[in-house]
PDB file of N, CA and C in Angstrom:
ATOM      1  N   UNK A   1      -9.932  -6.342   6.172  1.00  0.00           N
ATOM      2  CA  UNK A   1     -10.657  -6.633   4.964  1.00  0.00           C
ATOM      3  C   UNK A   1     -12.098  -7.020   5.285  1.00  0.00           C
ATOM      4  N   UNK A   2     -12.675  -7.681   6.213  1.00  0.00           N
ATOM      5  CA  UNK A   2     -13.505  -8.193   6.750  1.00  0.00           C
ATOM      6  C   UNK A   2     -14.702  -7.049   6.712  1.00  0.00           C
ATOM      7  N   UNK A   3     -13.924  -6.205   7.640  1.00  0.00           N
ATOM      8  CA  UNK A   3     -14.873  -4.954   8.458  1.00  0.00           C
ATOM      9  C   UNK A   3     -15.131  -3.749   6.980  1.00  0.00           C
ATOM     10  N   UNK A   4     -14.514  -3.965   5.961  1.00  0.00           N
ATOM     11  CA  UNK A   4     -14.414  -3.677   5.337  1.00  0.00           C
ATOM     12  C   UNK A   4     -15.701  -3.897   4.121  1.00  0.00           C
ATOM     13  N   UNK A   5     -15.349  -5.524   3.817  1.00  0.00           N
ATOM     14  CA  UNK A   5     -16.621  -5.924   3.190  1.00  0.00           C
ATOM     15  C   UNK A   5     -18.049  -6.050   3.973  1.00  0.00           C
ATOM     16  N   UNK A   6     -17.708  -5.898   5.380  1.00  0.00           N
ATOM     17  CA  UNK A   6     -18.948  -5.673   5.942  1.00  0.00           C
ATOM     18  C   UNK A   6     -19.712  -4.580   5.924  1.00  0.00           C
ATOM     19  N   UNK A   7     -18.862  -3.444   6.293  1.00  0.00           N
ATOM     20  CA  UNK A   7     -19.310  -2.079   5.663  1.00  0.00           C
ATOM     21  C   UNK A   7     -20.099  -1.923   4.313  1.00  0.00           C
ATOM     22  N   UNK A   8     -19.618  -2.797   3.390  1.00  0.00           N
ATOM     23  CA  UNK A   8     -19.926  -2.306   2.217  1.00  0.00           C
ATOM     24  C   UNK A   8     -20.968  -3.023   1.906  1.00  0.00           C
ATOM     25  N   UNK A   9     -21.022  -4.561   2.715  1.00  0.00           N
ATOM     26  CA  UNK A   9     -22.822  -5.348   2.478  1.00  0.00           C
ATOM     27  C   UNK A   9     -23.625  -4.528   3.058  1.00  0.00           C
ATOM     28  N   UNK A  10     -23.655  -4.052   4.281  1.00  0.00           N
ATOM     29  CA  UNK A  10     -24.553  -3.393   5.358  1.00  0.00           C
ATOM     30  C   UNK A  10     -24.793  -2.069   4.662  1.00  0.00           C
ATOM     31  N   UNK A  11     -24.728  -1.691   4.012  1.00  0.00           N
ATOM     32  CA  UNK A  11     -25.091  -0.262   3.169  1.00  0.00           C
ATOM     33  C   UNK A  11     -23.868   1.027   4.221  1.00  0.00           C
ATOM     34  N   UNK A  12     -23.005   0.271   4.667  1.00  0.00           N
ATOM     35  CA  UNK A  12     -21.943   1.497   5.030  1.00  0.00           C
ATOM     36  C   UNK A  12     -21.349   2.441   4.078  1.00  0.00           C
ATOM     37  N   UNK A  13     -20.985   1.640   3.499  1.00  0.00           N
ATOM     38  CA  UNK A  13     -20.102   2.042   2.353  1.00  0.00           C
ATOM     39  C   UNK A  13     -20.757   2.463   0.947  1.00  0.00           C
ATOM     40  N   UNK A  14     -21.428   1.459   0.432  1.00  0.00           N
ATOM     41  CA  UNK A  14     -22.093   1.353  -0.514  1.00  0.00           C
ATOM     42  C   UNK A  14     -23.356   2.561  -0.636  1.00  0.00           C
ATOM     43  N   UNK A  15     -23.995   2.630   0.573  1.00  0.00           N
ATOM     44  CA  UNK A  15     -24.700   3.655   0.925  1.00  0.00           C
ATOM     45  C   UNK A  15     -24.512   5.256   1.057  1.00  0.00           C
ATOM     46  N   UNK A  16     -23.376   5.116   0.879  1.00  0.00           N
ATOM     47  CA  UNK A  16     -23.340   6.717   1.571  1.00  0.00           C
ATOM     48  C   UNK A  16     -21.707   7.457   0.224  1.00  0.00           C
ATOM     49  N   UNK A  17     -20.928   6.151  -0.239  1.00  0.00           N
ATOM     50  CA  UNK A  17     -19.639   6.989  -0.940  1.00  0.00           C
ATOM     51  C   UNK A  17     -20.566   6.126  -2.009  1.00  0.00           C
ATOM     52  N   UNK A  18     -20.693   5.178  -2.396  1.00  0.00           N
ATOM     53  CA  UNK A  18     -20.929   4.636  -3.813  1.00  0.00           C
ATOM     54  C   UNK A  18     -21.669   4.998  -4.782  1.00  0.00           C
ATOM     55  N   UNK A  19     -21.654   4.829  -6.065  1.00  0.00           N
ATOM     56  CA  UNK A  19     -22.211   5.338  -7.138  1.00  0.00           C
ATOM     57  C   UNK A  19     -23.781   5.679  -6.981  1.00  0.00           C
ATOM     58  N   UNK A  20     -24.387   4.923  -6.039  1.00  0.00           N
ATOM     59  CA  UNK A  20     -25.977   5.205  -5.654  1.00  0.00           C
ATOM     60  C   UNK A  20     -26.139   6.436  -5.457  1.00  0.00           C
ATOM     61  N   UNK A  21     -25.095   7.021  -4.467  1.00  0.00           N
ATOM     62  CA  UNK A  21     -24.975   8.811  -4.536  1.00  0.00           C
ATOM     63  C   UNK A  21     -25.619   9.778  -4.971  1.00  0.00           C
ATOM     64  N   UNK A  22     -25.224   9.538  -6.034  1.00  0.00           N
ATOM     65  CA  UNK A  22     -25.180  10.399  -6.975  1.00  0.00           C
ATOM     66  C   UNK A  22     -26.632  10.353  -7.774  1.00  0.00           C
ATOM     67  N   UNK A  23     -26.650   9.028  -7.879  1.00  0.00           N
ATOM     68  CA  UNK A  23     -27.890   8.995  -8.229  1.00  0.00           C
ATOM     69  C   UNK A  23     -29.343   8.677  -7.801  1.00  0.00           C
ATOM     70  N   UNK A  24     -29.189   8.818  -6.453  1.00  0.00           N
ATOM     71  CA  UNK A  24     -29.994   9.863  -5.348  1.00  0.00           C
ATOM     72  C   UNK A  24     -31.317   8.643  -4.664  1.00  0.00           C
ATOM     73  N   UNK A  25     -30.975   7.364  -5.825  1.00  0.00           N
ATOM     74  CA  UNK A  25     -31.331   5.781  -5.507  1.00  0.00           C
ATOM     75  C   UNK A  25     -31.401   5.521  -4.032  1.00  0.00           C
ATOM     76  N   UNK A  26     -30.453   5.489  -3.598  1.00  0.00           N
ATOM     77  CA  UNK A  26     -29.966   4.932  -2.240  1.00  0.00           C
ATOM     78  C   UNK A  26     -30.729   5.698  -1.278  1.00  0.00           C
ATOM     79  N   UNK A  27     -31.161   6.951  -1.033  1.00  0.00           N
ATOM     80  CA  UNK A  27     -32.211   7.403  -0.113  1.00  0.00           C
ATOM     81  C   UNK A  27     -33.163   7.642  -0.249  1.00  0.00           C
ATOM     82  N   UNK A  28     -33.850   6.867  -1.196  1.00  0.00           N
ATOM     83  CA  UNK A  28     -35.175   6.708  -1.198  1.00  0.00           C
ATOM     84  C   UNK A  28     -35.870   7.405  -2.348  1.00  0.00           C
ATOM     85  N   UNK A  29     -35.207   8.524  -2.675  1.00  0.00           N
ATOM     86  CA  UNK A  29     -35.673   9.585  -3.785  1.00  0.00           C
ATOM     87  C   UNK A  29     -36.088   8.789  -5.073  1.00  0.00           C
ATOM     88  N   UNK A  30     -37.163   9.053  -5.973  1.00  0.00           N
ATOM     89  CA  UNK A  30     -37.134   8.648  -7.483  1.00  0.00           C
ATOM     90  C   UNK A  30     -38.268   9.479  -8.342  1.00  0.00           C
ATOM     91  N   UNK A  31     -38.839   8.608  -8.877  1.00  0.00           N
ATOM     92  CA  UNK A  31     -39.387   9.304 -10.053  1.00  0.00           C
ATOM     93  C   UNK A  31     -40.366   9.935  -9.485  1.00  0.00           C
ATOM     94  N   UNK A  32     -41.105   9.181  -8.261  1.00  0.00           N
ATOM     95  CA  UNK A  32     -42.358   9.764  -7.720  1.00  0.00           C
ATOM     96  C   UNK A  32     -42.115  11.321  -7.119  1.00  0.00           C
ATOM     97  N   UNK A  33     -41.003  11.781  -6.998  1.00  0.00           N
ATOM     98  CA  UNK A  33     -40.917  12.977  -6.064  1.00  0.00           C
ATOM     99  C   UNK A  33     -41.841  13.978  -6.873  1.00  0.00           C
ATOM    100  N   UNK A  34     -41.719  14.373  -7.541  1.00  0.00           N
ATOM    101  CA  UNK A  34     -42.129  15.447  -8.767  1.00  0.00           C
ATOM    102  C   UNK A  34     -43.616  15.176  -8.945  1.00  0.00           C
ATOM    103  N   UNK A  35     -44.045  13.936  -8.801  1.00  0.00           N
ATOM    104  CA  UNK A  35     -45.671  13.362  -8.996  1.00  0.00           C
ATOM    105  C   UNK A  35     -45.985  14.276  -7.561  1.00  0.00           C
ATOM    106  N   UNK A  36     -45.595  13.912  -6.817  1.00  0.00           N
ATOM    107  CA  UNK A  36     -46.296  13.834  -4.843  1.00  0.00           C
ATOM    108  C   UNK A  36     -46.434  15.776  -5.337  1.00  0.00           C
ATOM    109  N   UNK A  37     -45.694  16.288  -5.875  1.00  0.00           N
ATOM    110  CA  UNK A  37     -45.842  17.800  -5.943  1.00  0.00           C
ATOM    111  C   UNK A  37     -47.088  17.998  -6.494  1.00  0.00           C
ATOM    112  N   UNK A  38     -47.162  17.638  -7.975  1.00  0.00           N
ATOM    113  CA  UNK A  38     -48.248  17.661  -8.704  1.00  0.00           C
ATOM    114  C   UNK A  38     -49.675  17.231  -7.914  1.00  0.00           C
ATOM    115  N   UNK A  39     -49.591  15.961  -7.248  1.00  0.00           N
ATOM    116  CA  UNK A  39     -50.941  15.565  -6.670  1.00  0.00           C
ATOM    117  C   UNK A  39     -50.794  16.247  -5.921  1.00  0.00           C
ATOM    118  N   UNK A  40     -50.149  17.383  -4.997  1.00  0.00           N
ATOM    119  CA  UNK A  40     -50.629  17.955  -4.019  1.00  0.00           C
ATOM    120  C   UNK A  40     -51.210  19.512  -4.697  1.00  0.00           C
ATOM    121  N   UNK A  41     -50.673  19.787  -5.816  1.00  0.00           N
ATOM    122  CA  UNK A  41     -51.344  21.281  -6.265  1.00  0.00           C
ATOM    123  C   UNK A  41     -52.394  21.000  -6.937  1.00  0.00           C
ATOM    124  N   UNK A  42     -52.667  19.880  -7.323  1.00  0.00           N
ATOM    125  CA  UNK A  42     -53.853  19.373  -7.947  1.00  0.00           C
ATOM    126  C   UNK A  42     -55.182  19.230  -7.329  1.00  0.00           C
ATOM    127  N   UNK A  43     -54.480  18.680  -5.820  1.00  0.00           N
ATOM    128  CA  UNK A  43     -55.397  19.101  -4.653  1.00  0.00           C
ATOM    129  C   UNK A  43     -56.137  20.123  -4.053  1.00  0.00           C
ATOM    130  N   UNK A  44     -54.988  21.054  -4.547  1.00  0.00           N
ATOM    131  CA  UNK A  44     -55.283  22.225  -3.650  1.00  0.00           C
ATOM    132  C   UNK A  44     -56.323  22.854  -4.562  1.00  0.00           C
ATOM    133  N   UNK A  45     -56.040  22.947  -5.704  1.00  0.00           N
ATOM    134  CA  UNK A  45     -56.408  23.251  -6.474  1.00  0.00           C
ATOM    135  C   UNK A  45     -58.147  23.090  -6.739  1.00  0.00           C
ATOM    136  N   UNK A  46     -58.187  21.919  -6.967  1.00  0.00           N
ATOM    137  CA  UNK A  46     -59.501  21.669  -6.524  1.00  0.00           C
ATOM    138  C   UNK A  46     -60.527  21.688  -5.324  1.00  0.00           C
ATOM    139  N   UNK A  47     -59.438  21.586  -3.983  1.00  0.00           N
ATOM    140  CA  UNK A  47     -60.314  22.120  -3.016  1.00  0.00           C
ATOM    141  C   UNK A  47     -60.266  24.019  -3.228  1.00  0.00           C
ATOM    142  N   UNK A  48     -59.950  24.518  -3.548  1.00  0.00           N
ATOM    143  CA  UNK A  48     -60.395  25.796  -3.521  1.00  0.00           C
ATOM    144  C   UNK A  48     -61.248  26.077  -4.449  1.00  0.00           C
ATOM    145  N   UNK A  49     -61.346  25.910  -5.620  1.00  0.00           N
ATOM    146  CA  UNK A  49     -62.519  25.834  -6.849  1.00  0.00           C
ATOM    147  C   UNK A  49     -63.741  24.913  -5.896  1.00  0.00           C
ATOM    148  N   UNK A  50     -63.707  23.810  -5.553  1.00  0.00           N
ATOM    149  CA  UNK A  50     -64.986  23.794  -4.503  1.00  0.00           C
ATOM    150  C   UNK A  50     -65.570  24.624  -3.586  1.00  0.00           C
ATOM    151  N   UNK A  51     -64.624  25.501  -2.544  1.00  0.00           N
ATOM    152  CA  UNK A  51     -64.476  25.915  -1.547  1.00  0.00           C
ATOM    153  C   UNK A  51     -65.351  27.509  -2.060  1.00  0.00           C
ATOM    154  N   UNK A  52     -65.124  28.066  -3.300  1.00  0.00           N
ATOM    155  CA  UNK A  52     -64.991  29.120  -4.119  1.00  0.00           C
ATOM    156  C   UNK A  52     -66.830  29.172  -4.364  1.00  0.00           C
ATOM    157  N   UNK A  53     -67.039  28.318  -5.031  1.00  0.00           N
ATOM    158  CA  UNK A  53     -68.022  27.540  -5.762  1.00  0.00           C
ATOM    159  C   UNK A  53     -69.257  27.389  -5.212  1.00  0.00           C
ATOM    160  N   UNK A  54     -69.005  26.372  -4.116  1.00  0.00           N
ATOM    161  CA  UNK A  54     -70.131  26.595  -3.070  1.00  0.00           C
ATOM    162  C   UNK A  54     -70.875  27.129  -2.266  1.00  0.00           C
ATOM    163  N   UNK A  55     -70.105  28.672  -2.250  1.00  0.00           N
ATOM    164  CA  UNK A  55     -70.621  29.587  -1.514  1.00  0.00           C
ATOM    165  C   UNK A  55     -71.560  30.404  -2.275  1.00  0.00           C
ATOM    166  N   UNK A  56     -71.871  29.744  -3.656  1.00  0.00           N
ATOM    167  CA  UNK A  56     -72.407  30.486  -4.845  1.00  0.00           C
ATOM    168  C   UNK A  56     -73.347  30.128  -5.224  1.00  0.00           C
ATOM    169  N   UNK A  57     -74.207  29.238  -4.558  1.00  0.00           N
ATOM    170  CA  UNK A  57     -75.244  28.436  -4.534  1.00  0.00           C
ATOM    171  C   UNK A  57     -76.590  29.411  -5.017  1.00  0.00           C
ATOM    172  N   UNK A  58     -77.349  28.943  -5.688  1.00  0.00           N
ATOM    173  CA  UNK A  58     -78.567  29.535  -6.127  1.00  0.00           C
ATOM    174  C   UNK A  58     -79.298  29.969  -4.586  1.00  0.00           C
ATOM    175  N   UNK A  59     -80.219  30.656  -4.638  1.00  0.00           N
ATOM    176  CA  UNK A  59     -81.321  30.502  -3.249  1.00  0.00           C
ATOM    177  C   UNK A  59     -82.399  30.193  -4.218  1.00  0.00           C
ATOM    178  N   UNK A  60     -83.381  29.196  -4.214  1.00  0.00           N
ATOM    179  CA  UNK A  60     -84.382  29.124  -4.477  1.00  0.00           C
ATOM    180  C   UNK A  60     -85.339  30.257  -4.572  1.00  0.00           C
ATOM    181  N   UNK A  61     -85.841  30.090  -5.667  1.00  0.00           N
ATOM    182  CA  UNK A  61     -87.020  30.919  -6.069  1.00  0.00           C
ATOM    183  C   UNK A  61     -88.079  30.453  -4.984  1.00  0.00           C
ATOM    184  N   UNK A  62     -88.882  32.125  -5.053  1.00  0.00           N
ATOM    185  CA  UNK A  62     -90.218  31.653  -3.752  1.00  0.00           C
ATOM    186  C   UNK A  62     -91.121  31.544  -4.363  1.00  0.00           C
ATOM    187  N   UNK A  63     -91.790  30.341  -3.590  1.00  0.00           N
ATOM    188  CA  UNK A  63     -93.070  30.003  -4.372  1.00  0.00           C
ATOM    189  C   UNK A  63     -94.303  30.466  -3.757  1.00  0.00           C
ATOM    190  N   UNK A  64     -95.117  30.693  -4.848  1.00  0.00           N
ATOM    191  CA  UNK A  64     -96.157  31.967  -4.417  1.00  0.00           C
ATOM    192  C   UNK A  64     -97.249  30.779  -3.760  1.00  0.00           C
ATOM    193  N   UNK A  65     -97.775  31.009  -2.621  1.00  0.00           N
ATOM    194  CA  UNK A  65     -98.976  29.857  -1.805  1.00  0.00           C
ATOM    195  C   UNK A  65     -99.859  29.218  -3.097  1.00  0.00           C
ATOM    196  N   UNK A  66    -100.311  30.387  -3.922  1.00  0.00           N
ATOM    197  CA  UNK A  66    -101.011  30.014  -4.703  1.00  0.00           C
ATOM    198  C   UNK A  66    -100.311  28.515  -5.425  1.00  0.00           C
ATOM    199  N   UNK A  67     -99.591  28.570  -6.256  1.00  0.00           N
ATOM    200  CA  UNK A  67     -98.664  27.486  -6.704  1.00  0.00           C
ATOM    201  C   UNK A  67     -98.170  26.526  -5.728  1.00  0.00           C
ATOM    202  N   UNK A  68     -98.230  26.553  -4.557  1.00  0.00           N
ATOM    203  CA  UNK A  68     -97.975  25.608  -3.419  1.00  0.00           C
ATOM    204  C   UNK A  68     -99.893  24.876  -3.525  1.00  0.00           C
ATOM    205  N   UNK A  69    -100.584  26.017  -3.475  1.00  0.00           N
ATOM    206  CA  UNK A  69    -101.969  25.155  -3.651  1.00  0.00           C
ATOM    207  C   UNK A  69    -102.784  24.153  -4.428  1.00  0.00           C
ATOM    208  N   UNK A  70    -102.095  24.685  -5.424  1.00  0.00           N
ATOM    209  CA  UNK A  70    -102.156  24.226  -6.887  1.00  0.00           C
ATOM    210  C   UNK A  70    -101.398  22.886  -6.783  1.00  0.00           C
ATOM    211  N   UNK A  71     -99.972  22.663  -6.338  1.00  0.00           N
ATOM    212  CA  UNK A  71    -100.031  21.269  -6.289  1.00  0.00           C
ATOM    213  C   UNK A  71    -100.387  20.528  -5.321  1.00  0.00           C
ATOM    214  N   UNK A  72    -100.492  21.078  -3.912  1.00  0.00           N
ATOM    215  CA  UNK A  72    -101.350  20.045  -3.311  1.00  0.00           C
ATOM    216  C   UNK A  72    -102.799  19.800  -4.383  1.00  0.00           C
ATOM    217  N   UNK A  73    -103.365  20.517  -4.831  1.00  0.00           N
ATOM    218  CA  UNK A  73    -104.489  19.795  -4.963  1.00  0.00           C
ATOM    219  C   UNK A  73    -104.259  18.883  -6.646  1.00  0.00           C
ATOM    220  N   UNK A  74    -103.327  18.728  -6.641  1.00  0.00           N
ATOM    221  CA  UNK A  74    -102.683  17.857  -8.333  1.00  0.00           C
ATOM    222  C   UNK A  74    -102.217  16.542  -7.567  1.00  0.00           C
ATOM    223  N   UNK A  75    -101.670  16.602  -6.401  1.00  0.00           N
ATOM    224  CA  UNK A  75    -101.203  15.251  -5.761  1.00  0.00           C
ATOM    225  C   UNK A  75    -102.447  14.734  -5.154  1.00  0.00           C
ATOM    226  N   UNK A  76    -103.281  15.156  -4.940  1.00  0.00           N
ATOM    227  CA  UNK A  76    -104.599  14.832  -4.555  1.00  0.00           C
ATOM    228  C   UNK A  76    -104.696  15.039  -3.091  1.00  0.00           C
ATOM    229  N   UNK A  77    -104.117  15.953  -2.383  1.00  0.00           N
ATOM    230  CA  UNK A  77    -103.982  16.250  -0.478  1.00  0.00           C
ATOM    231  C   UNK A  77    -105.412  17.086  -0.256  1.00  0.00           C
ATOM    232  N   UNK A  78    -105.196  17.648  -1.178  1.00  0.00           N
ATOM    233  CA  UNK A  78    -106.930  18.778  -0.768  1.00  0.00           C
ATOM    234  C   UNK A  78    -108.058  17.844  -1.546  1.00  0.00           C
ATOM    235  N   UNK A  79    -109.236  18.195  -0.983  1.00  0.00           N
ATOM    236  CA  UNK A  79    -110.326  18.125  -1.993  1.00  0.00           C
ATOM    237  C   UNK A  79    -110.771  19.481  -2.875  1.00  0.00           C
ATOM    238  N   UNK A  80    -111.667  19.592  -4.073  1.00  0.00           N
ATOM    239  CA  UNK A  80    -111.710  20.634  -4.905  1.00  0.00           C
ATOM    240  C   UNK A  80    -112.339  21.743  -3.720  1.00  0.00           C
ATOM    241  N   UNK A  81    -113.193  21.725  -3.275  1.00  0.00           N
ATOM    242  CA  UNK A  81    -113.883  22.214  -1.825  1.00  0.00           C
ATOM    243  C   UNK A  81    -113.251  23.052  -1.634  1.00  0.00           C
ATOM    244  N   UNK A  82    -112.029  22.538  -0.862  1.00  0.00           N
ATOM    245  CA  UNK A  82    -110.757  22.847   0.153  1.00  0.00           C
ATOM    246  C   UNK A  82    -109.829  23.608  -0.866  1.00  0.00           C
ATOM    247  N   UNK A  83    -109.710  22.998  -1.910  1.00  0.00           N
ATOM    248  CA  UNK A  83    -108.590  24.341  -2.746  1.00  0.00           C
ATOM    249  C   UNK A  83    -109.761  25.525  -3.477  1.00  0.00           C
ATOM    250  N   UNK A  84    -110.736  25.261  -3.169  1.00  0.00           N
ATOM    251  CA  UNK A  84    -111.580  26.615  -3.570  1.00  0.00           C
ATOM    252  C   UNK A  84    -111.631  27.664  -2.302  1.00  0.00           C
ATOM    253  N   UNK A  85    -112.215  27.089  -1.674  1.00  0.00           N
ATOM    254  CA  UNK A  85    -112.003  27.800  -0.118  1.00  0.00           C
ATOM    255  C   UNK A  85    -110.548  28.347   0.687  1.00  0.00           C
ATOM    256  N   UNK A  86    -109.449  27.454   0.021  1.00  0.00           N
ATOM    257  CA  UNK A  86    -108.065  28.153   0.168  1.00  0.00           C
ATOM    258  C   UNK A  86    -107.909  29.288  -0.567  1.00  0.00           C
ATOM    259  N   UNK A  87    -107.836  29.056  -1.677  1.00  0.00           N
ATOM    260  CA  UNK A  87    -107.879  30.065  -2.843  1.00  0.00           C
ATOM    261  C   UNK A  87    -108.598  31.449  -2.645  1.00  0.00           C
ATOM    262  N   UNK A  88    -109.720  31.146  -2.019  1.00  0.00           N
ATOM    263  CA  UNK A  88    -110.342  32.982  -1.977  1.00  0.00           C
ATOM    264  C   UNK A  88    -109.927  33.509  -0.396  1.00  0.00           C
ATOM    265  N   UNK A  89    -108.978  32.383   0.757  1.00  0.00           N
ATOM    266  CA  UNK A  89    -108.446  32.991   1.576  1.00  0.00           C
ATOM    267  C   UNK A  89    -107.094  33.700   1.329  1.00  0.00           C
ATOM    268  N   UNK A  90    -106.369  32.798   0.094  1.00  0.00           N
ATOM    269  CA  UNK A  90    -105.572  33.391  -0.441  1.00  0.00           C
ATOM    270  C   UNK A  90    -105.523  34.732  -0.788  1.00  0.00           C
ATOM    271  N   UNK A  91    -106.157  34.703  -2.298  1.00  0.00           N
ATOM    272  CA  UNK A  91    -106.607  36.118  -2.680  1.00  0.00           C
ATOM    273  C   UNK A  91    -107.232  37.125  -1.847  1.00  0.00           C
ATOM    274  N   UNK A  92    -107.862  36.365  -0.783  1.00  0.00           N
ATOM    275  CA  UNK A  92    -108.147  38.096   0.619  1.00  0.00           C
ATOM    276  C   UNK A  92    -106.742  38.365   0.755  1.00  0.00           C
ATOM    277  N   UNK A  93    -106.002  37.488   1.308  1.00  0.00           N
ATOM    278  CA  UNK A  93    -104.479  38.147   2.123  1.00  0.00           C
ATOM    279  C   UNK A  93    -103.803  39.430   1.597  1.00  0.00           C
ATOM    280  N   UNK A  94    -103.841  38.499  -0.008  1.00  0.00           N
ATOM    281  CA  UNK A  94    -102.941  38.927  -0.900  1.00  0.00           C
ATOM    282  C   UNK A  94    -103.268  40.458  -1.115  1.00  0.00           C
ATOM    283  N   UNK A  95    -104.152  40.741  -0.920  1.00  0.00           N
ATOM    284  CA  UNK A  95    -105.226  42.009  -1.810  1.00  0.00           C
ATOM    285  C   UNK A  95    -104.865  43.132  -0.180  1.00  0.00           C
ATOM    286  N   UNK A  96    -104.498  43.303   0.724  1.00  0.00           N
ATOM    287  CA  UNK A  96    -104.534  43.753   2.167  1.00  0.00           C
ATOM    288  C   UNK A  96    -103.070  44.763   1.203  1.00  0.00           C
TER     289      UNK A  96
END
């Protein structure tokens, strides 16, 4: 009787023939199983729509020197001088 009720405190018994069985309690299983699925396709899911996505990146528009000149001399880097004298080295290049 002993080895008996010992079995059945120690999860011998209770663990493995008893009503827990069945209802799938006793090894750990529960509500979360079905979630862990979901967060993992949810995952995936979104790393591939990133993965997809990013390779789709704009390339920047090129900016013509002229318009590169134009704001240096709006941030104040050139003097008027210096963006006049850029400007008609510009327009030589451009004109070749």
């Amino acid at each position: 009787m002993m080895a008996m009720m010992g079995g059945y405190w120690w999860g011998g018994y209770s663990e493995m023939m008893g009503p827990q069985m069945m209802e799938w309690t006793g090894m750990g299983y529960g509500w979360w199983m079905p979630l862990g699925g979901v967060i993992f396709l949810v995952i995936l899911i979104v790393g591939l729509y990133l993965v997809f996505t990013g390779s789709r990146t704009e390339r920047p528009r090129s900016v013509s020197a002229i318009e590169i000149l134009k704001e240096r001399y709006a941030k104040g880097e050139i003097t008027e001088e210096q963006y006049r004298e850029m400007k008609k080295e510009i327009e030589k290049i451009s004109k070749r």
